[in-house]
N, C-alpha and C. Protein backbone atom coordinates (compact mmCIF):
# COMPACT_ATOMS: atom_id res chain seq x y z
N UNK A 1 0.83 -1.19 0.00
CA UNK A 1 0.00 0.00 0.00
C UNK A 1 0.88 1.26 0.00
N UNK A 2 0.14 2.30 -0.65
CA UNK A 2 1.09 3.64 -0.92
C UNK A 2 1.79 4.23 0.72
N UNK A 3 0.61 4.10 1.34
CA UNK A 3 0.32 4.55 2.50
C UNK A 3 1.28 4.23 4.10
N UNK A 4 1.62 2.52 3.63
CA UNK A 4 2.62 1.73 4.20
C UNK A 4 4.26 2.14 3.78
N UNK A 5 4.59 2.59 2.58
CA UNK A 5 5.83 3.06 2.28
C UNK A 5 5.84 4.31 2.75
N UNK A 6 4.86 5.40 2.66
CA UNK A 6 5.24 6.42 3.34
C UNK A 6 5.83 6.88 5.12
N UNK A 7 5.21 5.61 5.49
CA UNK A 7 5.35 5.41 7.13
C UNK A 7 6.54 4.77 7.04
N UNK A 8 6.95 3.91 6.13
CA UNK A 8 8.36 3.90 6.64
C UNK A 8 9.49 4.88 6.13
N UNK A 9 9.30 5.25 4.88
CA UNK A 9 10.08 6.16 5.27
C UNK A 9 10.18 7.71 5.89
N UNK A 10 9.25 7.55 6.52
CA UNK A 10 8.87 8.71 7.56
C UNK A 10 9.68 8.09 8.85
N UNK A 11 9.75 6.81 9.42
CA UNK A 11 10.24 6.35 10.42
C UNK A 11 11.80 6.08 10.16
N UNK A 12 12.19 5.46 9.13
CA UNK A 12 13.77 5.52 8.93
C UNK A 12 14.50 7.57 8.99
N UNK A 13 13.36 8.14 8.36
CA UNK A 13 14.06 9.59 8.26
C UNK A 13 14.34 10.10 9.58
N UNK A 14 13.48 9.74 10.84
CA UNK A 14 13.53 10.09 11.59
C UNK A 14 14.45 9.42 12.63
N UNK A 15 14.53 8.31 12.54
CA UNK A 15 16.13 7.56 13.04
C UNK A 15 17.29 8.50 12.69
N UNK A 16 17.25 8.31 11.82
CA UNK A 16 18.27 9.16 10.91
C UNK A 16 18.66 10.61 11.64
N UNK A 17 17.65 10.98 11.92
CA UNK A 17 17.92 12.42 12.45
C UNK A 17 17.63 12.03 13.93
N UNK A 18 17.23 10.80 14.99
CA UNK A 18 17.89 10.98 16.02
C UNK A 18 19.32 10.51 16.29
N UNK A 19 19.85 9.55 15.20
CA UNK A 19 20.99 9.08 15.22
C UNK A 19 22.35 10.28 15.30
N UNK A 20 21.94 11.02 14.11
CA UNK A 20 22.60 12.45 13.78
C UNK A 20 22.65 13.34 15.13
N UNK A 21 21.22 13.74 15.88
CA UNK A 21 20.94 14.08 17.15
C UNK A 21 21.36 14.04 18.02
N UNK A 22 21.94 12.36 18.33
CA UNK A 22 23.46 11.71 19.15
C UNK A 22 24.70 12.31 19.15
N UNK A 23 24.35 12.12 17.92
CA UNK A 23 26.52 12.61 16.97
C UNK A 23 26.40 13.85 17.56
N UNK A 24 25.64 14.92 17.70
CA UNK A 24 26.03 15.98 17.64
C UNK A 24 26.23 16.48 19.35
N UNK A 25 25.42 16.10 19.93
CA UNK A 25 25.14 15.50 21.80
C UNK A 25 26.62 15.56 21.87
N UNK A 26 27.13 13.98 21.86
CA UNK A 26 28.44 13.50 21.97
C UNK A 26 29.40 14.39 21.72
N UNK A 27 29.48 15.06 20.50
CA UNK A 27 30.66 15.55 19.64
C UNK A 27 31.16 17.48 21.13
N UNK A 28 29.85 17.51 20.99
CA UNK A 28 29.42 18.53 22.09
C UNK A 28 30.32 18.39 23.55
N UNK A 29 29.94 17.08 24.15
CA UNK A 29 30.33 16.83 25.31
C UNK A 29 31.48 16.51 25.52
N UNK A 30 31.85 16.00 24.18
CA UNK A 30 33.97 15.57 24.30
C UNK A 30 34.33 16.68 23.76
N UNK A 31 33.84 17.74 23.06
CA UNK A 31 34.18 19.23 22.89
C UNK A 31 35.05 19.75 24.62
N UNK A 32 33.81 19.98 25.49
CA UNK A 32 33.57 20.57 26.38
C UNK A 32 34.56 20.17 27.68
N UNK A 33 34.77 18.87 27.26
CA UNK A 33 35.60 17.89 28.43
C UNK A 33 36.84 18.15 28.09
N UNK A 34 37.38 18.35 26.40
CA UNK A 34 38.84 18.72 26.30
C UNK A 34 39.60 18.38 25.29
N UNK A 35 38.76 17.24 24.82
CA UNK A 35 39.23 16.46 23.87
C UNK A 35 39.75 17.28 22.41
N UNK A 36 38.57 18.50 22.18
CA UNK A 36 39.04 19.55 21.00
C UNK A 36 39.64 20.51 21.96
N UNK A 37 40.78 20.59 21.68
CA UNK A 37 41.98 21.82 22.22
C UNK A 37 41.80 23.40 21.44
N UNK A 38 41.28 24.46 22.01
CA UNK A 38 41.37 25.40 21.45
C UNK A 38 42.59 26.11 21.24
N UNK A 39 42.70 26.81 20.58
CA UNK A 39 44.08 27.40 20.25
C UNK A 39 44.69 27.89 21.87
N UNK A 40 42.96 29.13 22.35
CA UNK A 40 44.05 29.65 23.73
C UNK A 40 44.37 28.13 25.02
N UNK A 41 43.44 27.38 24.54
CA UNK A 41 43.75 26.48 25.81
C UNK A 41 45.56 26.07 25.67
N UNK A 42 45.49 25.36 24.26
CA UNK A 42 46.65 24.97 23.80
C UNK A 42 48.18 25.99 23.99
N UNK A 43 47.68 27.26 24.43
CA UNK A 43 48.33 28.37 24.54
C UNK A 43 49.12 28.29 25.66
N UNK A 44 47.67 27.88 26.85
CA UNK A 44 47.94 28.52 27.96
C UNK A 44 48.72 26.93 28.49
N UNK A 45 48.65 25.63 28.02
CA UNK A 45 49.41 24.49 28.22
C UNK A 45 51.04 24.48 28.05
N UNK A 46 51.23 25.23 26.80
CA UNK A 46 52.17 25.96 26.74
C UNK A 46 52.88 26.71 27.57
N UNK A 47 52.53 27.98 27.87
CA UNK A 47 52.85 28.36 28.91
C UNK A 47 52.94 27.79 29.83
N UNK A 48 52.21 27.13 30.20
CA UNK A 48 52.50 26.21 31.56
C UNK A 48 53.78 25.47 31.76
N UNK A 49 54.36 24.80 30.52
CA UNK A 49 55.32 24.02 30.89
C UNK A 49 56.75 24.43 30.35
N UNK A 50 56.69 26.00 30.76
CA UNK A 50 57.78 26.48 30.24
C UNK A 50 58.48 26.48 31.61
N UNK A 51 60.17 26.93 31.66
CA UNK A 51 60.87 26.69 32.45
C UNK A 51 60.72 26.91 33.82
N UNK A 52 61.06 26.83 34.80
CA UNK A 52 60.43 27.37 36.03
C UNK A 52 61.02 28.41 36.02
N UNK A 53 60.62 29.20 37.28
CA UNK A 53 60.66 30.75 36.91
C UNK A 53 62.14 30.64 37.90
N UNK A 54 62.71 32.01 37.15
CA UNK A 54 63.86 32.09 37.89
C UNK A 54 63.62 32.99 39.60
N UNK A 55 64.39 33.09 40.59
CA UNK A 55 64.35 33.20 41.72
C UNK A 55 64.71 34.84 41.45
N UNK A 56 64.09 36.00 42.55
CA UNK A 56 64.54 36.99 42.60
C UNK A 56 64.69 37.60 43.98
N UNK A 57 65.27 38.76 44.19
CA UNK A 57 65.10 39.37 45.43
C UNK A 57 64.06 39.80 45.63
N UNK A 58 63.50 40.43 47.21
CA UNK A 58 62.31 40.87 47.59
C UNK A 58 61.56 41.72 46.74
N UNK A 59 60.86 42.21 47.09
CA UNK A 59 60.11 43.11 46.20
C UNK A 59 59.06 44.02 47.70
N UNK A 60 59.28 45.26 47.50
CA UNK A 60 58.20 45.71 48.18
C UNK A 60 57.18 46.51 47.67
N UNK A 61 56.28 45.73 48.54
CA UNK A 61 54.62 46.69 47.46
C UNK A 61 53.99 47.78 48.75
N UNK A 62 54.59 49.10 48.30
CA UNK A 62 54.06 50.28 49.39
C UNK A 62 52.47 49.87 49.47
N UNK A 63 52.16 49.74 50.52
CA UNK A 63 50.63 50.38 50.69
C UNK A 63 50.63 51.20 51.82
N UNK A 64 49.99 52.33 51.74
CA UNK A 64 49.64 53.65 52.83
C UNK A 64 48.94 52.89 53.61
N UNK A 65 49.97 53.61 55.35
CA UNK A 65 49.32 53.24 56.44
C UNK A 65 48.23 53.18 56.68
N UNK A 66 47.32 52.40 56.77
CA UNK A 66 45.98 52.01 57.24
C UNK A 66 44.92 52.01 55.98
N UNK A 67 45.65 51.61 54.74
CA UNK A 67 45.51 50.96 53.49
C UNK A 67 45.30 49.40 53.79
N UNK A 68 44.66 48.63 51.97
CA UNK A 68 44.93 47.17 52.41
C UNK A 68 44.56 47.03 50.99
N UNK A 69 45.34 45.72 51.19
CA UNK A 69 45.38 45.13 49.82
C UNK A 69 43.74 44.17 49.69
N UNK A 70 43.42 44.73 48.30
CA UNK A 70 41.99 44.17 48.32
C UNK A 70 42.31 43.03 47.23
N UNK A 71 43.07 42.97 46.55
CA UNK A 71 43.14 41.49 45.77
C UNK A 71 44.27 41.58 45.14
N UNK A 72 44.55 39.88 44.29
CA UNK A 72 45.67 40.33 44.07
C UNK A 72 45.80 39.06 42.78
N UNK A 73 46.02 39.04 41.46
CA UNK A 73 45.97 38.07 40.56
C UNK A 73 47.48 38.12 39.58
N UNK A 74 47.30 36.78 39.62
CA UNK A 74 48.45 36.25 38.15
C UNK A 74 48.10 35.62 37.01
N UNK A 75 48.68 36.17 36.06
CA UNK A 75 48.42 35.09 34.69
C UNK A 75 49.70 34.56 34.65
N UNK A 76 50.18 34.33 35.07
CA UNK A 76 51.88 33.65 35.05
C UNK A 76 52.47 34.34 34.34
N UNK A 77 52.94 35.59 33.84
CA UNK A 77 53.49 36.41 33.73
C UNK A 77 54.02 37.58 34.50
N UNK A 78 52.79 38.13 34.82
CA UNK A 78 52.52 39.47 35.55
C UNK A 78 51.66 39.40 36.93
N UNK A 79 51.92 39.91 38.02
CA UNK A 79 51.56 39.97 39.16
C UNK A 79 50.53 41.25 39.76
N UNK A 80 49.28 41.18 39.56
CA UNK A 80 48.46 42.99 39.73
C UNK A 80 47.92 42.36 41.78
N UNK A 81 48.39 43.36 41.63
CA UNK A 81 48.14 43.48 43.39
C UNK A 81 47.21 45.12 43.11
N UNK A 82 45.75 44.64 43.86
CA UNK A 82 44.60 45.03 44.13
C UNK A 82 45.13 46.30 45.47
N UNK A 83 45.68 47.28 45.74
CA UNK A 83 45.78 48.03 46.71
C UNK A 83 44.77 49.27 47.19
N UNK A 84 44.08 49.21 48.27
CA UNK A 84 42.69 50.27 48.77
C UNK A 84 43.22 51.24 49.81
N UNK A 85 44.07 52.26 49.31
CA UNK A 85 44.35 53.25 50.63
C UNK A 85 43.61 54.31 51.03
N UNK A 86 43.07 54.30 52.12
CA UNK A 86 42.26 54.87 52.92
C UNK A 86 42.01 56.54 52.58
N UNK A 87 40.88 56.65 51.70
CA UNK A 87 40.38 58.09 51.52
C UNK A 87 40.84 58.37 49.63
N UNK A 88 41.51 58.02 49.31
CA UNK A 88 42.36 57.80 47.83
C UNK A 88 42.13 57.00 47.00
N UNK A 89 42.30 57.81 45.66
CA UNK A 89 41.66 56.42 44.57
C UNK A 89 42.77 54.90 44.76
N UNK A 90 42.10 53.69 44.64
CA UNK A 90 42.87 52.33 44.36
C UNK A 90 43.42 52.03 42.97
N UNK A 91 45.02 51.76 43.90
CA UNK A 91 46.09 51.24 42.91
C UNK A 91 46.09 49.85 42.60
N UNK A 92 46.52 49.61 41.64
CA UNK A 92 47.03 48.67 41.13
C UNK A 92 48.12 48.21 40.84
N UNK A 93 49.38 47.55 41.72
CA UNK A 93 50.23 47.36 41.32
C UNK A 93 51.04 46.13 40.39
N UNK A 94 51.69 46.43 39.55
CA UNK A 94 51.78 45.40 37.74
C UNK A 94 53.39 45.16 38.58
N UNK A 95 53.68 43.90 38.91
CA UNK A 95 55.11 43.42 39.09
C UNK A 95 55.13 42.12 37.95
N UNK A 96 56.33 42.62 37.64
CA UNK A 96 56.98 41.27 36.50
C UNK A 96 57.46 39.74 37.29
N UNK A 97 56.75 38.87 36.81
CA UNK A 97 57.12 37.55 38.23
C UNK A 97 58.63 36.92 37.29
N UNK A 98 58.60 37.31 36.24
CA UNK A 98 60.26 36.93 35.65
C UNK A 98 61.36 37.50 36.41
N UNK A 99 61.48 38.90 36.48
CA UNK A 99 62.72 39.33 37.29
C UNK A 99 62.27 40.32 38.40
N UNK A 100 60.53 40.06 39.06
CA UNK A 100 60.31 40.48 40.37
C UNK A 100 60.09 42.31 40.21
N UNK A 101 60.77 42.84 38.95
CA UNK A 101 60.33 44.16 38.79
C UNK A 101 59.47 44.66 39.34
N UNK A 102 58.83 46.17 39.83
CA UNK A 102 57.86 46.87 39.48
C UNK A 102 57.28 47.44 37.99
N UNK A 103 56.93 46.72 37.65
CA UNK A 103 56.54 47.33 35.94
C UNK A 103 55.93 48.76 36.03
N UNK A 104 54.99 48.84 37.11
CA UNK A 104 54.28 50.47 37.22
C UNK A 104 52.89 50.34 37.81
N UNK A 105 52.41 51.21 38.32
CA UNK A 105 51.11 51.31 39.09
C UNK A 105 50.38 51.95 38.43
N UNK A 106 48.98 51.74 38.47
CA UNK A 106 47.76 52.16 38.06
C UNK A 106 47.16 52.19 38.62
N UNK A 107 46.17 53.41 38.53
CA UNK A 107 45.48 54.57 39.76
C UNK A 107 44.69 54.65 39.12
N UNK A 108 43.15 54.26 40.07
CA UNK A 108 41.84 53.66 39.59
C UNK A 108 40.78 55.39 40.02
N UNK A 109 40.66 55.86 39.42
CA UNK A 109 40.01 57.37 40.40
C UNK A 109 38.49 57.10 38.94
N UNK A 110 37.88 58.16 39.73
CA UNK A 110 36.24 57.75 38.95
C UNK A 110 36.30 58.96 37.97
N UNK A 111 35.52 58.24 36.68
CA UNK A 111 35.81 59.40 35.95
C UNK A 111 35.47 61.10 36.01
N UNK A 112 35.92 61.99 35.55
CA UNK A 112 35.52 63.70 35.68
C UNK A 112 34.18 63.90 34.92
N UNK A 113 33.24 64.31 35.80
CA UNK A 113 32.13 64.66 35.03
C UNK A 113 32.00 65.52 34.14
């Protein structure tokens, strides 16, 4: 019957596209887990297993008396220390973690109306 071929291939088309439905699920989830390496991931692996860092002398990070350091982050390069001194716009201080430098501070003040 005409009627009988159309049902099946109405039912194979649709396998078809949950099968495909899968592939794309899957392809998704081993995306996400690691398996496809993006360029920056692949970047930052890189970086990672570069030499260990060489050793330096101290370093001092001024903060004004009865100041405080409100945070403080690395990308394995560069060192920004989050500094909040009391009444004054917050600094930012940029140290080089290669040779412990002060690279320079940045002074966070709100913009001029």
């Amino acid at each position: 019957m005409p009627s009988d071929r159309a049902l099946k291939i109405a039912v194979v088309g649709m396998g078809v596209l949950i099968v495909l439905g899968l592939v794309v699920i899957f392809a998704t989830i081993a995306k996400r887990m690691g398996v496809g390496k993006t360029p920056e991931s692949a970047a930052i692996e890189t970086q990672g297993s570069k030499a260990p860092a060489k050793p330096f002398s101290d370093v001092l990070v001024s903060i004004p008396r009865g100041g405080r350091m409100v945070d403080f982050r690395s990308d394995g390069q560069r060192l920004l220390v989050h500094v909040r001194p009391p009444g004054l716009e917050d600094l930012i201080h940029v140290i080089d973690l290669e040779t412990g430098k002060m690279l320079g501070t940045v002074t966070v003040a709100p913009r001029p109306q």
